[in-house]
PDB file of N, CA and C in Angstrom:
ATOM      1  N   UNK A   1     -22.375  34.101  58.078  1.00  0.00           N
ATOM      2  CA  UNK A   1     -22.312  34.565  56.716  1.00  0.00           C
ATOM      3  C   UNK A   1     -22.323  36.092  56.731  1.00  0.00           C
ATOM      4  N   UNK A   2     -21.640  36.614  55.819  1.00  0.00           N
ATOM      5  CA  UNK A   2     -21.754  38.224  55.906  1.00  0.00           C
ATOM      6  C   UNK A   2     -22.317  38.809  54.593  1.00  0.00           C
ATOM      7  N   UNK A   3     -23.690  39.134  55.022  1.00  0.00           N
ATOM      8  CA  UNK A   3     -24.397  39.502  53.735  1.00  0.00           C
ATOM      9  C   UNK A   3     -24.733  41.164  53.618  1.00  0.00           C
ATOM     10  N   UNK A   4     -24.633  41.664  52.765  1.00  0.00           N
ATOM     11  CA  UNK A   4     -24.599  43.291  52.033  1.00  0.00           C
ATOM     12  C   UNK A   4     -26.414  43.811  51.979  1.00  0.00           C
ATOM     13  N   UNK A   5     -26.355  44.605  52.751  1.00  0.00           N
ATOM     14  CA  UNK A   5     -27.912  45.392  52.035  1.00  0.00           C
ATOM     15  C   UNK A   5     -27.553  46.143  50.614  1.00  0.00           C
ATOM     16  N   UNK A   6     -29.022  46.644  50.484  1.00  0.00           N
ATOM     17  CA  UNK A   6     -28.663  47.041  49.120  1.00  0.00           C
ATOM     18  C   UNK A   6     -27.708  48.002  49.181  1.00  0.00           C
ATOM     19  N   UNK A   7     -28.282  48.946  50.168  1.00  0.00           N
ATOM     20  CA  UNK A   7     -27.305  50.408  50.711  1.00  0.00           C
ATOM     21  C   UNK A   7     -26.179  49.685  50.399  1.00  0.00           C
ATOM     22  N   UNK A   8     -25.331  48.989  51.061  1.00  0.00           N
ATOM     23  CA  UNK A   8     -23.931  48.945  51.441  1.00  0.00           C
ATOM     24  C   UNK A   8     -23.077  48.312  50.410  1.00  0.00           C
ATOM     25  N   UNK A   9     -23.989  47.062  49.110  1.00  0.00           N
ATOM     26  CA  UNK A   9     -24.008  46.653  48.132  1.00  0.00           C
ATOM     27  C   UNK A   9     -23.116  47.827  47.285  1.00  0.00           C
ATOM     28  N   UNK A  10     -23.965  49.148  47.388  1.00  0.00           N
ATOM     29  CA  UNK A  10     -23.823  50.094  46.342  1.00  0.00           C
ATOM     30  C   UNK A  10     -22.835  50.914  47.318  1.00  0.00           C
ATOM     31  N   UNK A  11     -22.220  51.345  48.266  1.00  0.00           N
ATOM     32  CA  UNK A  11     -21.398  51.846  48.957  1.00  0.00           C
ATOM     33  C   UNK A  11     -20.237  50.744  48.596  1.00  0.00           C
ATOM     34  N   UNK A  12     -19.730  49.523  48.841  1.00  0.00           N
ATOM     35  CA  UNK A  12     -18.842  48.837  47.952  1.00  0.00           C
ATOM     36  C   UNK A  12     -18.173  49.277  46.725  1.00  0.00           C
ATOM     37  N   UNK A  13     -19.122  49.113  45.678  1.00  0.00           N
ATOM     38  CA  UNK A  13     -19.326  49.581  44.734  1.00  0.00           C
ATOM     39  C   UNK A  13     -18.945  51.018  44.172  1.00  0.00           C
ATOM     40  N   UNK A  14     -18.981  51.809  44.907  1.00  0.00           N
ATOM     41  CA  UNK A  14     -18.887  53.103  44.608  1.00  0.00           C
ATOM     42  C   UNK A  14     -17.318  53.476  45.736  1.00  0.00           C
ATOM     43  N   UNK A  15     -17.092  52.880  46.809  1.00  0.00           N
ATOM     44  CA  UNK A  15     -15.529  52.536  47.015  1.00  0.00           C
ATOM     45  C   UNK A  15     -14.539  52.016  45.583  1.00  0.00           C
ATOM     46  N   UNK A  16     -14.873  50.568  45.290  1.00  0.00           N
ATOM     47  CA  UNK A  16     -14.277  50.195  44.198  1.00  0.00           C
ATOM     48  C   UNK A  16     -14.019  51.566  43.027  1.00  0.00           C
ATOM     49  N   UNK A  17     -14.997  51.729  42.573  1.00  0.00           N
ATOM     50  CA  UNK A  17     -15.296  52.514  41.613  1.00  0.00           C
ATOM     51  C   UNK A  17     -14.176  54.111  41.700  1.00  0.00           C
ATOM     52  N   UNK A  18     -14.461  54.694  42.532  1.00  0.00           N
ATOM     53  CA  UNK A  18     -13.579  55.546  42.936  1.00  0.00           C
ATOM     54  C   UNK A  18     -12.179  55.112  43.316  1.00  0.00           C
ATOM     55  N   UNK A  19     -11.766  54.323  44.082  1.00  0.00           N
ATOM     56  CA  UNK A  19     -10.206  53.392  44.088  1.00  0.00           C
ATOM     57  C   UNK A  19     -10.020  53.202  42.557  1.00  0.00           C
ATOM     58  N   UNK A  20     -10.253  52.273  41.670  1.00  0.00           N
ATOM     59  CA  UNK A  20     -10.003  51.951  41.084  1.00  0.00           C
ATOM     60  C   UNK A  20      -9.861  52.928  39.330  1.00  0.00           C
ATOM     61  N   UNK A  21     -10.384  53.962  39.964  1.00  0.00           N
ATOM     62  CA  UNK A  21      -9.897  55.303  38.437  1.00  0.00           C
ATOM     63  C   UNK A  21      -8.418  55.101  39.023  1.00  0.00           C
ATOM     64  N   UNK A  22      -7.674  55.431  39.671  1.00  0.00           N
ATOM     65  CA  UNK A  22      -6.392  55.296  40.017  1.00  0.00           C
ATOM     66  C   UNK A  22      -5.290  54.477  39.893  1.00  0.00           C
ATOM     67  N   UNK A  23      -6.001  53.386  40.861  1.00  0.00           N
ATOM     68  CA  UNK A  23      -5.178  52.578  40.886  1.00  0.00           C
ATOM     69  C   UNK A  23      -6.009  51.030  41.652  1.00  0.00           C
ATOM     70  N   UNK A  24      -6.180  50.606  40.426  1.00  0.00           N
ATOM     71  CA  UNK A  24      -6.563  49.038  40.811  1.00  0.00           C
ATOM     72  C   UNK A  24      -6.496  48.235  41.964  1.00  0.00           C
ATOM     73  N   UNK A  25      -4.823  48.434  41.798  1.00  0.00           N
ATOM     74  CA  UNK A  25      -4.443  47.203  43.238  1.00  0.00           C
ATOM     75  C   UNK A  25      -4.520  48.372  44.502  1.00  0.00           C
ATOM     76  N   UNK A  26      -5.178  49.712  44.729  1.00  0.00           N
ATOM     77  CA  UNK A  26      -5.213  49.795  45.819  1.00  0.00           C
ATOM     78  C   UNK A  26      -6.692  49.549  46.107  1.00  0.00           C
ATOM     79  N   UNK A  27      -7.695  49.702  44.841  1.00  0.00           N
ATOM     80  CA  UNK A  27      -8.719  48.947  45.621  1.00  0.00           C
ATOM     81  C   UNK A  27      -9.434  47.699  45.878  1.00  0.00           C
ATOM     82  N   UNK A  28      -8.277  46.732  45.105  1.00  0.00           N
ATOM     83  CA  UNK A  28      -8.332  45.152  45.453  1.00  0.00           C
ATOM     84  C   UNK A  28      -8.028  45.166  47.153  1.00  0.00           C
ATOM     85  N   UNK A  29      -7.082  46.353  47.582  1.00  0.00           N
ATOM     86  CA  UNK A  29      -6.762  46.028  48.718  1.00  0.00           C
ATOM     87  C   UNK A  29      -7.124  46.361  49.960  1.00  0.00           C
ATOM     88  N   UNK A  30      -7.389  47.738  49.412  1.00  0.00           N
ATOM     89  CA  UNK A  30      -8.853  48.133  50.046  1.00  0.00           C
ATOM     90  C   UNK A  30     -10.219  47.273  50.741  1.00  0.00           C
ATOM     91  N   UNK A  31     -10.743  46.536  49.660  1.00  0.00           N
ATOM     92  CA  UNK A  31     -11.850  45.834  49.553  1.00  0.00           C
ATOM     93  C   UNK A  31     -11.359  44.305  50.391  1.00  0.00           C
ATOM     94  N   UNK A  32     -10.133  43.865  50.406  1.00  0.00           N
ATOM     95  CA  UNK A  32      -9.596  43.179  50.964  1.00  0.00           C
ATOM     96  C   UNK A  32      -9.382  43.171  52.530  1.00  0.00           C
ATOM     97  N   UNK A  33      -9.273  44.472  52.945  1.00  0.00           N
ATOM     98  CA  UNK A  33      -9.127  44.444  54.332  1.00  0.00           C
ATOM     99  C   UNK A  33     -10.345  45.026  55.152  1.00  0.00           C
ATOM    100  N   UNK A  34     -11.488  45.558  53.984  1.00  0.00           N
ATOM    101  CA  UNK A  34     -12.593  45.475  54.696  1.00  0.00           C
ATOM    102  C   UNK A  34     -13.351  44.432  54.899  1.00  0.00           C
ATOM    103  N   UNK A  35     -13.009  43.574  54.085  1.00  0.00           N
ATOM    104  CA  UNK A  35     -13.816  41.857  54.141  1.00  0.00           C
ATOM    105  C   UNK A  35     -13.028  41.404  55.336  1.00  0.00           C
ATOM    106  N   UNK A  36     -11.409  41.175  54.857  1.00  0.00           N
ATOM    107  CA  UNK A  36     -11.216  40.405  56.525  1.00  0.00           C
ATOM    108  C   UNK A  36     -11.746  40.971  57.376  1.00  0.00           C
ATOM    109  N   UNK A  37     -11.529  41.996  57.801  1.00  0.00           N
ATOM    110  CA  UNK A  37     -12.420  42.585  58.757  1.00  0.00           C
ATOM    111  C   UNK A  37     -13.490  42.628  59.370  1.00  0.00           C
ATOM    112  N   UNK A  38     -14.593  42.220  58.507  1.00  0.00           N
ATOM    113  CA  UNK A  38     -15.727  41.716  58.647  1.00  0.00           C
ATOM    114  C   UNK A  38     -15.627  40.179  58.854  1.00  0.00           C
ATOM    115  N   UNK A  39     -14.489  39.510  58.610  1.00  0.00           N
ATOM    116  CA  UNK A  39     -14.770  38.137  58.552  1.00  0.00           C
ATOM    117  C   UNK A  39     -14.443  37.702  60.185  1.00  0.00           C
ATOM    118  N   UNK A  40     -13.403  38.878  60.851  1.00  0.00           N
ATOM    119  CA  UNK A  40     -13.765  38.682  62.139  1.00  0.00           C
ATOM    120  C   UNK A  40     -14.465  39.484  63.273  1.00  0.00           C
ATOM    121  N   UNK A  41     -15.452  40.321  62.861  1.00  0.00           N
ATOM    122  CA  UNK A  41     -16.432  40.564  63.284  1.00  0.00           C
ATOM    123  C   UNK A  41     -17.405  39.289  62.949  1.00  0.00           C
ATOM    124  N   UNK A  42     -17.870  38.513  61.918  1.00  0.00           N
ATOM    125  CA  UNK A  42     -18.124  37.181  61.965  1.00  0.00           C
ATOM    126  C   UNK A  42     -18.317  36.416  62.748  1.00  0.00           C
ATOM    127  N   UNK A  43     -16.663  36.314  63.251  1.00  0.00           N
ATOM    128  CA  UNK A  43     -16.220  35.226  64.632  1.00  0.00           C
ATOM    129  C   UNK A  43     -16.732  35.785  65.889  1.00  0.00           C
ATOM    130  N   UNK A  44     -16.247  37.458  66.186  1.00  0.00           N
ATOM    131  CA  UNK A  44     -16.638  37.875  67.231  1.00  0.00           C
ATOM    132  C   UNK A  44     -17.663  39.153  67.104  1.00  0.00           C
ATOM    133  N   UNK A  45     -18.859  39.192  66.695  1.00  0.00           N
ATOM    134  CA  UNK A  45     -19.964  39.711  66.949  1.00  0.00           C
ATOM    135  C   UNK A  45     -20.254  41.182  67.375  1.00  0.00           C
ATOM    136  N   UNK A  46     -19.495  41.196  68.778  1.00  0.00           N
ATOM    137  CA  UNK A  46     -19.737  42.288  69.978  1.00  0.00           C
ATOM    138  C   UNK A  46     -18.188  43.199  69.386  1.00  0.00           C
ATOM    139  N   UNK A  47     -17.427  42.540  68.184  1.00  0.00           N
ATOM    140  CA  UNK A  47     -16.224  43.382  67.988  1.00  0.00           C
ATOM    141  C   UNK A  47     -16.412  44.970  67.987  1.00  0.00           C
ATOM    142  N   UNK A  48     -17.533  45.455  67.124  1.00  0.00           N
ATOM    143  CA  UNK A  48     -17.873  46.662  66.900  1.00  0.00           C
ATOM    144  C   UNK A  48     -17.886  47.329  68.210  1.00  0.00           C
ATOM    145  N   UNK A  49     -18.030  48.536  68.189  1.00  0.00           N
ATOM    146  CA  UNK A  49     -18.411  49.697  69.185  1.00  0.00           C
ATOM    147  C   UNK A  49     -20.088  50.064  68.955  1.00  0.00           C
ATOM    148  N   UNK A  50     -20.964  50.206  70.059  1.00  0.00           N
ATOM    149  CA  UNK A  50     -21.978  50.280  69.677  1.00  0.00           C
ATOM    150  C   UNK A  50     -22.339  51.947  69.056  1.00  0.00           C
ATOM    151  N   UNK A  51     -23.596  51.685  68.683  1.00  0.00           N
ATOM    152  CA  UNK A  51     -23.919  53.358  67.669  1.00  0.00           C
ATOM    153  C   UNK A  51     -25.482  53.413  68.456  1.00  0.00           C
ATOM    154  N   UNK A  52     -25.612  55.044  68.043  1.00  0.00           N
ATOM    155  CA  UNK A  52     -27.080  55.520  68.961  1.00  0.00           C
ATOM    156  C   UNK A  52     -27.952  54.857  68.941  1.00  0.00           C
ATOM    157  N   UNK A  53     -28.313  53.185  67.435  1.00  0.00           N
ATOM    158  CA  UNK A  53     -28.981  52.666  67.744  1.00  0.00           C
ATOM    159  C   UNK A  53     -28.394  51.234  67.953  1.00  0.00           C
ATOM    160  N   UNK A  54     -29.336  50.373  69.288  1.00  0.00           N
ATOM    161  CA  UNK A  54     -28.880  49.758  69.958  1.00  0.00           C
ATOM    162  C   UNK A  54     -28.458  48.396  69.435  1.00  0.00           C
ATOM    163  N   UNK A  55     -29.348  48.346  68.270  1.00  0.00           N
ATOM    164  CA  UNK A  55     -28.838  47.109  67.469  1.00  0.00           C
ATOM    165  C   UNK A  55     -28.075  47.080  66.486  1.00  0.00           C
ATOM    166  N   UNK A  56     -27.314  48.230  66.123  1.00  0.00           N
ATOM    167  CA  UNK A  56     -26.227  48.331  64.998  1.00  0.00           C
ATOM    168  C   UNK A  56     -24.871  48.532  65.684  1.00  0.00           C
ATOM    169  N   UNK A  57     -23.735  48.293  65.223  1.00  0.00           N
ATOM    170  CA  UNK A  57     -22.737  48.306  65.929  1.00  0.00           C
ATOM    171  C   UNK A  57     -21.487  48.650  64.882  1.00  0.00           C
ATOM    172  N   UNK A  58     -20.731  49.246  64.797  1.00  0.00           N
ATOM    173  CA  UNK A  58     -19.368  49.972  64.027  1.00  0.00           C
ATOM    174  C   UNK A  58     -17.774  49.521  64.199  1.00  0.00           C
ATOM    175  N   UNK A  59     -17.148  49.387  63.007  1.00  0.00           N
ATOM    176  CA  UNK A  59     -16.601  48.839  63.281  1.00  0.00           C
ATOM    177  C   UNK A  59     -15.148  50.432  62.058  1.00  0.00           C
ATOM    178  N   UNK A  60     -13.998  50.312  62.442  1.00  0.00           N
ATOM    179  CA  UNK A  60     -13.370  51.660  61.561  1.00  0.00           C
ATOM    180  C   UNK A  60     -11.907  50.509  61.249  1.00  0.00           C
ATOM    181  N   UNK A  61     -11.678  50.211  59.996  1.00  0.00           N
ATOM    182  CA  UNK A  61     -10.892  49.346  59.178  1.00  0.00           C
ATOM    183  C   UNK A  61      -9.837  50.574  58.905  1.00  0.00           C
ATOM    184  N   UNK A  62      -8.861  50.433  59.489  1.00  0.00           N
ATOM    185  CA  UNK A  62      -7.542  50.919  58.895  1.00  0.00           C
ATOM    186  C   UNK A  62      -6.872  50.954  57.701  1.00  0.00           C
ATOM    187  N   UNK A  63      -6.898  52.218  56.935  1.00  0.00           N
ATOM    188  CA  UNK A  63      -6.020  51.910  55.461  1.00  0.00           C
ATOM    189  C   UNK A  63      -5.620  53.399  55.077  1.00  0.00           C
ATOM    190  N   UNK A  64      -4.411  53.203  54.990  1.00  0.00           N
ATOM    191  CA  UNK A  64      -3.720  54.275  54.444  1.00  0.00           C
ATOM    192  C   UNK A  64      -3.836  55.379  55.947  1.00  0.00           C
ATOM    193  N   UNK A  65      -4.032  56.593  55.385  1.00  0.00           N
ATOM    194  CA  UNK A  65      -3.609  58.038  56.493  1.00  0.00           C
ATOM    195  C   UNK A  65      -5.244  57.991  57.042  1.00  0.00           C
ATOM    196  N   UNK A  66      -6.242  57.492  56.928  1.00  0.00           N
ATOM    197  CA  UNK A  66      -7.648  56.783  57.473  1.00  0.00           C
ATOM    198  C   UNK A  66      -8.199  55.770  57.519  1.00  0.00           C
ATOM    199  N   UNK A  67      -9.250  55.861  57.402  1.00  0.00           N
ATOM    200  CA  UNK A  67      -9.653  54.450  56.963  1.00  0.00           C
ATOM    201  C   UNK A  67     -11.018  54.471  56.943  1.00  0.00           C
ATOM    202  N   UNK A  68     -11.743  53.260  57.028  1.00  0.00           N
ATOM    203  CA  UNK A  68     -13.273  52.875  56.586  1.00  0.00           C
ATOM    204  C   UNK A  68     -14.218  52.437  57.698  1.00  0.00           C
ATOM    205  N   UNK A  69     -15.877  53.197  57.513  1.00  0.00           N
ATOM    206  CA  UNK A  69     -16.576  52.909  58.753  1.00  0.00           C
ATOM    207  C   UNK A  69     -17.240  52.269  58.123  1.00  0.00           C
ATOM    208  N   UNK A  70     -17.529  51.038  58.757  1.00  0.00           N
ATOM    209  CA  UNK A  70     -18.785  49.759  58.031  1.00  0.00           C
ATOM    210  C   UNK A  70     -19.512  49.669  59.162  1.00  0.00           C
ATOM    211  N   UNK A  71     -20.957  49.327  59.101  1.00  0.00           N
ATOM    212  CA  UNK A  71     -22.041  49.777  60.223  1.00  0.00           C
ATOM    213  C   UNK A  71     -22.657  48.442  59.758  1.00  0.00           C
ATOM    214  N   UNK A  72     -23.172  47.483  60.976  1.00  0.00           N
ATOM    215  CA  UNK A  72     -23.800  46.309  60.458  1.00  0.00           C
ATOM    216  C   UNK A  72     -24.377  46.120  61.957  1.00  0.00           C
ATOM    217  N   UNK A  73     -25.113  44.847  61.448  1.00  0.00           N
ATOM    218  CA  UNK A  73     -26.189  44.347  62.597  1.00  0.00           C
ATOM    219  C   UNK A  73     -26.184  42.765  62.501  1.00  0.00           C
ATOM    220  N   UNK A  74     -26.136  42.215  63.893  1.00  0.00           N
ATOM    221  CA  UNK A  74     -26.072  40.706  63.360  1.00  0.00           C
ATOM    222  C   UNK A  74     -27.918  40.415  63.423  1.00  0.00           C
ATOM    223  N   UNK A  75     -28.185  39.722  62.437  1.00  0.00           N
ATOM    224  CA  UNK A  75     -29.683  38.645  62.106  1.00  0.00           C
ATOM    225  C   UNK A  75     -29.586  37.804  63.185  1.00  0.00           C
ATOM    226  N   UNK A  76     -30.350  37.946  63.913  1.00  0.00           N
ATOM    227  CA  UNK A  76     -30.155  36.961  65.565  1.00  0.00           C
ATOM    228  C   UNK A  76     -30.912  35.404  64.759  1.00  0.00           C
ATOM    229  N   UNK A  77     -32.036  34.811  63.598  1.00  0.00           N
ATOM    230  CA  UNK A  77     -31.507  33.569  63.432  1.00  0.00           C
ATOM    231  C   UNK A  77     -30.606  32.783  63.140  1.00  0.00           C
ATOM    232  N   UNK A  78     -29.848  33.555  62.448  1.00  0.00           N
ATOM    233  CA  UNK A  78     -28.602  32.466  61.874  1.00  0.00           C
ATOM    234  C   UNK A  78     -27.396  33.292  62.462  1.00  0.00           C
ATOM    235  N   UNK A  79     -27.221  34.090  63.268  1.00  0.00           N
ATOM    236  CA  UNK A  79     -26.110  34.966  63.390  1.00  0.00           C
ATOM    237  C   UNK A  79     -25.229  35.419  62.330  1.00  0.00           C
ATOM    238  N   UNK A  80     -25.585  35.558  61.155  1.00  0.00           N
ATOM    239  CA  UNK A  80     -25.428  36.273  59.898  1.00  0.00           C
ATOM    240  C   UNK A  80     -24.828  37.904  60.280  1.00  0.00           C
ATOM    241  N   UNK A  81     -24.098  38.366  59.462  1.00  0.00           N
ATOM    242  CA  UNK A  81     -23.599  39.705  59.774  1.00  0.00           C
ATOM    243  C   UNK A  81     -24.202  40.468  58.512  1.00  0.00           C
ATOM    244  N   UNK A  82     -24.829  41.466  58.919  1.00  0.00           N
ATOM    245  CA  UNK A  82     -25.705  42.710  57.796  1.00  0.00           C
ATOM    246  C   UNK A  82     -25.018  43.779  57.921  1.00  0.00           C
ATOM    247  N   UNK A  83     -23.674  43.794  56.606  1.00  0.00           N
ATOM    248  CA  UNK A  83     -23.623  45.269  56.458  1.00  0.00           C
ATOM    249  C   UNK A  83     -24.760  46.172  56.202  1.00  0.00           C
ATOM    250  N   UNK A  84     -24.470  46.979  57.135  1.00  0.00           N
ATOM    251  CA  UNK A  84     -25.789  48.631  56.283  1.00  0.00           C
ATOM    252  C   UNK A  84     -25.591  49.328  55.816  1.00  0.00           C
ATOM    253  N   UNK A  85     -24.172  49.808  56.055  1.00  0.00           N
ATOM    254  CA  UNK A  85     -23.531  51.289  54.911  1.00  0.00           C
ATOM    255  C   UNK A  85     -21.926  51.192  55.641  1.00  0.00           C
ATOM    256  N   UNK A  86     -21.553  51.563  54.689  1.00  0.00           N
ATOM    257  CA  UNK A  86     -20.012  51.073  54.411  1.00  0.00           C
ATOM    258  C   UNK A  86     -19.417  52.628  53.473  1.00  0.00           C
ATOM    259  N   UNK A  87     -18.227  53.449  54.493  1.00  0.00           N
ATOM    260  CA  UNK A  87     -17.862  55.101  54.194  1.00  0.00           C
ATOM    261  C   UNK A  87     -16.619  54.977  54.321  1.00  0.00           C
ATOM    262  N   UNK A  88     -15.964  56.126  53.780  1.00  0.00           N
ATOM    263  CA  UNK A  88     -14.724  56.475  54.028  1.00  0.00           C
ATOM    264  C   UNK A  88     -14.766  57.560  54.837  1.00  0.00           C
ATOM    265  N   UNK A  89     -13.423  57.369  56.262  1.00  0.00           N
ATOM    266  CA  UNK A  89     -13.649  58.189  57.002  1.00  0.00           C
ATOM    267  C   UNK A  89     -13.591  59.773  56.414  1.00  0.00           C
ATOM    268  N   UNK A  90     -13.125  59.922  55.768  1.00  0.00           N
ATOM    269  CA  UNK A  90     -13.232  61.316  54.896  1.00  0.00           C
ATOM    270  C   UNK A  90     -13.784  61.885  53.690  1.00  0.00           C
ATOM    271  N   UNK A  91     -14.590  60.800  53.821  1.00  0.00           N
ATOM    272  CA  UNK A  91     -16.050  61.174  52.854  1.00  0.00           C
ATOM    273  C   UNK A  91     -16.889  62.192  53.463  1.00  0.00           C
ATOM    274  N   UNK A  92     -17.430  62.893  52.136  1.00  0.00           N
ATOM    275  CA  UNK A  92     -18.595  63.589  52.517  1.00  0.00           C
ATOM    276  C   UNK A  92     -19.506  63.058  52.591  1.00  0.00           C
ATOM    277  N   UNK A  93     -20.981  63.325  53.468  1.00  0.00           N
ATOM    278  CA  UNK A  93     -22.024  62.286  53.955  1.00  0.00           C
ATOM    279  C   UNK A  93     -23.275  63.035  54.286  1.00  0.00           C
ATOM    280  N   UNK A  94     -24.127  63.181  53.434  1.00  0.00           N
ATOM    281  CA  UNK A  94     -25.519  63.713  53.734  1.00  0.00           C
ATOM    282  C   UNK A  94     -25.716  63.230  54.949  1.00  0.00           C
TER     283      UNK A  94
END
C-alpha cells in the first residue's frame, strides 16, 4: 500500500495547487506519473537510490525539462511504502 505522511500529504497538494493555476491536465498528469511511479517502487522496494539516512530511499520521476524527488521509507510490517516529502527538482527548499 502506498501511504502519504502528513508532510508529503501537503507537498501533493501544494504540487496540484501550483500545476493546476495553469493548467489542469498538466497536473492530473503530473500527479499521475508520480503515483505510477510509486506504484512500482511498491513492487520493487530497493528501486530508489539510497539517501544519508539509511532507511529512506529516493526515487526522481521524470516530467517535462525536470522532474520530481519523492523520498519514502518502506514500514517493514506490512511492506507498505511511506512517502515523506515529495519536491520539484527546481523548487526552492529550506
Amino acid at each position: 500500500m502506498i501511504l502519504l505522511s502528513l508532510d508529503a500529504a501537503a507537498d501533493v497538494e501544494r504540487v496540484r495547487e501550483f500545476l493546476d493555476i495553469n493548467n489542469p491536465d498538466v497536473a492530473r498528469r503530473a500527479l499521475l506519473r508520480i503515483f505510477t511511479a510509486l506504484e512500482r517502487v511498491e513492487k520493487f522496494p530497493d528501486l530508489g537510490r539510497p539517501t544519508e539516512d539509511a532507511d529512506i530511499r529516493q526515487i526522481v520521476v521524470p516530467f517535462g525539462a525536470a522532474g520530481y524527488i519523492v523520498r519514502y521509507t518502506i514500514l517493514p510490517e506490512h511492506s507498505d511504502v511511506l512517502v515523506l516529502r515529495l519536491w520539484h527538482g527546481r523548487e526552492m527548499r529550506k
